[in-house]
Protein backbone atom coordinates (compact mmCIF):
# COMPACT_ATOMS: atom_id res chain seq x y z
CA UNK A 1 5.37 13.55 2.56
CA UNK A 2 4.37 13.18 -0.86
CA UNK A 3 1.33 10.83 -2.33
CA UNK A 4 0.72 10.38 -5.66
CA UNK A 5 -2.90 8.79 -6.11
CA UNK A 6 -3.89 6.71 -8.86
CA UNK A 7 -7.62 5.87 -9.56
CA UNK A 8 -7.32 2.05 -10.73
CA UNK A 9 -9.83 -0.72 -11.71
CA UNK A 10 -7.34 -3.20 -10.35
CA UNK A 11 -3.73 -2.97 -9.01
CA UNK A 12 -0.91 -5.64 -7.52
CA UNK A 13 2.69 -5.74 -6.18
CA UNK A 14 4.74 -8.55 -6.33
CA UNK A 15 7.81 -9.50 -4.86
CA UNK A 16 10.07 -12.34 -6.37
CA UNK A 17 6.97 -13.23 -8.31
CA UNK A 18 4.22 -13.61 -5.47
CA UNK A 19 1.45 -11.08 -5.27
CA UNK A 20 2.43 -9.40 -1.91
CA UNK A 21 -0.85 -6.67 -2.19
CA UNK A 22 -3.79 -6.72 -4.45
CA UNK A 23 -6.57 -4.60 -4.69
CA UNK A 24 -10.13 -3.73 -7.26
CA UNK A 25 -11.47 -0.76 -7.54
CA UNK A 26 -9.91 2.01 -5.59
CA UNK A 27 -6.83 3.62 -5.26
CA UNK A 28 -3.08 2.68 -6.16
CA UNK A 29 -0.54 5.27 -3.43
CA UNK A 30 3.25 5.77 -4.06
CA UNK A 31 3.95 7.21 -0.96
CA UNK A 32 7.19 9.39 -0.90
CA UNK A 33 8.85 10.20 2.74
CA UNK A 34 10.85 13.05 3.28
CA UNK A 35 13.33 14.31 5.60
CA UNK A 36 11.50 15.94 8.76
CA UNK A 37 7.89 14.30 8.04
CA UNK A 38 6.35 12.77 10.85
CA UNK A 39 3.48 11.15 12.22
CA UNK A 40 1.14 14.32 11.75
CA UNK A 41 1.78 14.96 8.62
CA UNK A 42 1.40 11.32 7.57
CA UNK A 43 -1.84 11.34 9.42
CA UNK A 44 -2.95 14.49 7.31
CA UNK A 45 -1.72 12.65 4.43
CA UNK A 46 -4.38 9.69 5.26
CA UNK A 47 -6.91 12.26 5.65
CA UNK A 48 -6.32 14.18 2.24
CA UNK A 49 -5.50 10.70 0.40
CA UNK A 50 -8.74 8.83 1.45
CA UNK A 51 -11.06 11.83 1.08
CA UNK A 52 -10.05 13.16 -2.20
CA UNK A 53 -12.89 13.42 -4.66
CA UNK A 54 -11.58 11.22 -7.47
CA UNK A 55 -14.36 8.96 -8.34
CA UNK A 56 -17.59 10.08 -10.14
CA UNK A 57 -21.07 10.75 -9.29
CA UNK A 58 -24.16 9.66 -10.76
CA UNK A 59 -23.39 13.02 -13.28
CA UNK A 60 -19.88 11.89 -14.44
CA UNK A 61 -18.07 14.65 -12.48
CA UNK A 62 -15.11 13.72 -9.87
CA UNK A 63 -17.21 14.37 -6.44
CA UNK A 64 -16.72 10.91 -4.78
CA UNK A 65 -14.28 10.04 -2.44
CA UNK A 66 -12.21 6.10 -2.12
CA UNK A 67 -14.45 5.60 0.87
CA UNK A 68 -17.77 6.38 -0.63
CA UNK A 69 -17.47 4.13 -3.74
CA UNK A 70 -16.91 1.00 -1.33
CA UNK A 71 -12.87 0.90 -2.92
CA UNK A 72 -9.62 0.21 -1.43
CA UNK A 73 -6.08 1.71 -1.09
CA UNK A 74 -2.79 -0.22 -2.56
CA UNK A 75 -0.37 1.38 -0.86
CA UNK A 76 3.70 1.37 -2.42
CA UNK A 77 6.64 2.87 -1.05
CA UNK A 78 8.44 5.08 -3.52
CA UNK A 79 11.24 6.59 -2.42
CA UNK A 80 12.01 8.15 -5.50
CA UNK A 81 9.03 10.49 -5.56
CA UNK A 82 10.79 13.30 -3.15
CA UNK A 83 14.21 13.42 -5.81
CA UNK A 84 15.56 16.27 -6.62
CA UNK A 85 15.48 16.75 -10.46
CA UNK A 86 15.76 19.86 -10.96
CA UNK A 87 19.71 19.60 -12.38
CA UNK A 88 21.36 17.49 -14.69
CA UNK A 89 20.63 14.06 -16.22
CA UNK A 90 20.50 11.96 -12.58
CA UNK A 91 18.11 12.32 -9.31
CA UNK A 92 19.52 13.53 -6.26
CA UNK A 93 18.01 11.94 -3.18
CA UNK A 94 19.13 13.89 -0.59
CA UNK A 95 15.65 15.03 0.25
CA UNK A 96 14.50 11.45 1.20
CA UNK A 97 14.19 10.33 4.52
CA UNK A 98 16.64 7.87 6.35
CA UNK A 99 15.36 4.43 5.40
CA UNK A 100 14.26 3.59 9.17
CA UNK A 101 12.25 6.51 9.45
CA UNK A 102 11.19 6.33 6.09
CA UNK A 103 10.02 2.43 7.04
CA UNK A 104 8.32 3.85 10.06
CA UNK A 105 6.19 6.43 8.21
CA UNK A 106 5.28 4.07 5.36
CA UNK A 107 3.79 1.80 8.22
CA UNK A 108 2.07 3.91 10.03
CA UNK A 109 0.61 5.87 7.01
CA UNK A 110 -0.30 2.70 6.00
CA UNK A 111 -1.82 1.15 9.26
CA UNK A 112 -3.77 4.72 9.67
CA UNK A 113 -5.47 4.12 5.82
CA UNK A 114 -6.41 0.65 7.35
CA UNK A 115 -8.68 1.91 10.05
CA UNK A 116 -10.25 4.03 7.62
CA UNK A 117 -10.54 1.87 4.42
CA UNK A 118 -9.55 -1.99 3.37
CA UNK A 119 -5.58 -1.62 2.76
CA UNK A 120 -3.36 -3.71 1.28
CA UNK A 121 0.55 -2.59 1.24
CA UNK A 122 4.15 -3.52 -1.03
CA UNK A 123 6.94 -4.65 0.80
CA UNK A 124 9.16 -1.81 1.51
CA UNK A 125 12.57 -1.36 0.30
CA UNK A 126 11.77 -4.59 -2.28
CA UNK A 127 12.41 -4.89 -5.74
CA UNK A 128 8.85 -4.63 -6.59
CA UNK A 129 7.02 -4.72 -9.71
CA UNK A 130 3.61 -3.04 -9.39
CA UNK A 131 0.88 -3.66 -12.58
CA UNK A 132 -2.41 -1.55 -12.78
CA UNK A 133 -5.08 -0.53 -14.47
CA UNK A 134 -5.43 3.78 -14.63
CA UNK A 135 -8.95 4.17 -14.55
CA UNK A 136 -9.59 7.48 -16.28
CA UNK A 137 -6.27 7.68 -16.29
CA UNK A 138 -7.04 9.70 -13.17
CA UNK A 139 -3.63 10.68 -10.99
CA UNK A 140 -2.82 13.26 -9.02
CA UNK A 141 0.06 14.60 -6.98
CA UNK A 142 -1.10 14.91 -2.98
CA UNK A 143 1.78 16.97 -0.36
CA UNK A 144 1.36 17.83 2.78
């Protein structure tokens, strides 16, 4: 399962033009589900995501976490983030999960972020169009 974290100033999805999530200051997630992740490892995935030092301290340096600056989560299904790429000019996605499962995952990654943090979520398998603000830019690359 593969998260990749964006620290935002403001970040929304919409879907056929109406704002489906929305968030402020916090964190944007493109959440990636692969073949053979479960609910542990999306649960360890919550745990990494919402605890990862990405904000700053009073002395500029990345020691905060999403939950101790008061921000939220946006989280975005992306099921191109586990794509092969490694050959030739087009992604394979073989390594993806079956939708359903993948659907399943996204949820319950998402409801778990919810009991930790205010959440707001894309609609999965939409056409989405998803506009932010990179604060920093800050982005990293979370697998578990």
């Amino acid at each position: 399962m593969i998260a990749l974290i964006q620290r935002v100033s403001e970040a929304a999805v919409r879907v056929n033009g109406e704002v489906v999530g929305e968030i402020n200051h916090g964190l944007l997630v493109l959440l990636g589900v692969e073949k053979g992740d479960d609910e542990a490892k999306a649960k360890r995935l919550v745990e990494r995501v919402t605890s990862y030092r990405v904000f700053s301290d009073d002395e500029g340096k990345m020691n905060l976490n999403v939950k101790q600056v008061d921000g939220q989560v946006l989280v975005v299904s992306q099921f191109t983030l586990p794509a092969d790429t490694n050959k030739g000019t087009r992604a394979g996605f073989s390594r993806g999960a079956h939708p359903v499962d993948a659907e399943r995952l996204y949820d319950y990654f998402a409801n778990q972020c919810a009991e930790l943090i205010p959440t707001e979520r894309g609609q999965f398998a939409a056409d989405m169009k998803v506009s932010l603000v990179n604060d920093g830019p800050v982005t990293f690359w979370l697998q578990v």
